[in-house]
Protein backbone atom coordinates (compact mmCIF):
# COMPACT_ATOMS: atom_id res chain seq x y z
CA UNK A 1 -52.99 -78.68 6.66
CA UNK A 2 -56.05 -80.25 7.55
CA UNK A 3 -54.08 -84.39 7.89
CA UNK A 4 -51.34 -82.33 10.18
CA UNK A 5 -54.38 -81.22 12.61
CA UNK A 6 -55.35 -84.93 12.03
CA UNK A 7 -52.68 -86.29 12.73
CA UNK A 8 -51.76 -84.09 15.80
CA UNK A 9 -54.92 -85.08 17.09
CA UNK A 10 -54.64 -88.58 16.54
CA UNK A 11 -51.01 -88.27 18.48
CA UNK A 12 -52.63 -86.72 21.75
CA UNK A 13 -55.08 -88.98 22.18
CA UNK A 14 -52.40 -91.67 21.92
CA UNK A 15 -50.46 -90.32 24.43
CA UNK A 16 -53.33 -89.80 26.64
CA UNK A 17 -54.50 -93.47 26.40
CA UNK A 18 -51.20 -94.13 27.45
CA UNK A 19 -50.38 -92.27 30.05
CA UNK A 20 -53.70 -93.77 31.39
CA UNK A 21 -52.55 -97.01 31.06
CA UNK A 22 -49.58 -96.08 33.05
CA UNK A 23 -50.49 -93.92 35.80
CA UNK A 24 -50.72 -95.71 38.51
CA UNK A 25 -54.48 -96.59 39.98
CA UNK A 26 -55.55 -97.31 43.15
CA UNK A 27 -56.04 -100.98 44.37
CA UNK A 28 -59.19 -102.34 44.99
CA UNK A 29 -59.43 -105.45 47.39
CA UNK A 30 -61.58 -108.00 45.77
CA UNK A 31 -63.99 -109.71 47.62
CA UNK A 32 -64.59 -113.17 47.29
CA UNK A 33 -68.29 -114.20 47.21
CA UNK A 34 -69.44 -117.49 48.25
CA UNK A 35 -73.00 -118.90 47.58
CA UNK A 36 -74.16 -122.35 49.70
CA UNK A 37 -77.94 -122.81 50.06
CA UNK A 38 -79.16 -122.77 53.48
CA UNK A 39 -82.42 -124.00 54.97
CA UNK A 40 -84.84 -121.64 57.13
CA UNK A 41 -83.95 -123.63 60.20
CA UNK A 42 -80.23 -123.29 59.58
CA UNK A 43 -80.31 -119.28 58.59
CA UNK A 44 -82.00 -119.12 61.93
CA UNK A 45 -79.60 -121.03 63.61
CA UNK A 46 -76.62 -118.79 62.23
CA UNK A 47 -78.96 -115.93 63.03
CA UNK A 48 -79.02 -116.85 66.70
CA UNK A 49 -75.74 -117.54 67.16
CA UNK A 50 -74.42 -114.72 65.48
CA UNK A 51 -76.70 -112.28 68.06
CA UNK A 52 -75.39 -114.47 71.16
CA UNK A 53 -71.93 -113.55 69.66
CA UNK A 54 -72.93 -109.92 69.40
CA UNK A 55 -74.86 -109.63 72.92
CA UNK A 56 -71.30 -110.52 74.21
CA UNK A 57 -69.25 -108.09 72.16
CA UNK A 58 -71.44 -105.41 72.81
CA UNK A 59 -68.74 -103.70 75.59
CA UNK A 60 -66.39 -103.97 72.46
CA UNK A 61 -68.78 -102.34 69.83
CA UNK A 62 -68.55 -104.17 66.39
CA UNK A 63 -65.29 -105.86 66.35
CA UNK A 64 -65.44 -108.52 64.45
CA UNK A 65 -68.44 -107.04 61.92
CA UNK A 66 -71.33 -109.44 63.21
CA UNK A 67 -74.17 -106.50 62.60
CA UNK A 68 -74.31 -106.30 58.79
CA UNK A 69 -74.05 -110.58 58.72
CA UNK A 70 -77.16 -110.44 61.25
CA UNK A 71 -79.02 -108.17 59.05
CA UNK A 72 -78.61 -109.80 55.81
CA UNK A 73 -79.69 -112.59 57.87
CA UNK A 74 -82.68 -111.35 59.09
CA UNK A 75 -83.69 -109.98 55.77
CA UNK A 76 -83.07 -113.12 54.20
CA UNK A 77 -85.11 -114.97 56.70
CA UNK A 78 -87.98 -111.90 56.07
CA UNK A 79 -88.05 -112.70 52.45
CA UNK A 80 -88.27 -116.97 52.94
């Protein structure tokens, strides 16, 4: 009696993995890093072009997502 229990057992979890495996899951957009080496002179550079940029959007508010580049900027630039 005790291999039936087992067994049973063993035949849930199956089906559990695979209804896991099926059901469907939500997609995740992947985000593609890229890593160049900059010097302090050109992360500055970026830095003030990218607040010119946002000085001119500001009517718009964040449209095209230049506040989080200018702050890993300036953190970056904080850390040199």
């Amino acid at each position: 009696m005790t291999n039936f229990f087992n067994d049973l057992n063993k035949l849930v979890n199956t089906i559990d993995k695979v209804d896991r495996m099926w059901t469907e899951k939500p997609k995740r957009p992947k985000t593609k890093y890229i890593t160049k080496r900059f010097t302090e002179k050109e992360i500055e550079t970026l830095l003030m072009a990218l607040e010119c940029f946002d000085d001119n959007e500001a009517d718009n508010g964040d449209e095209w997502g230049y506040r989080p580049i200018i702050k890993k900027l300036d953190t970056k630039l904080r850390t040199v």
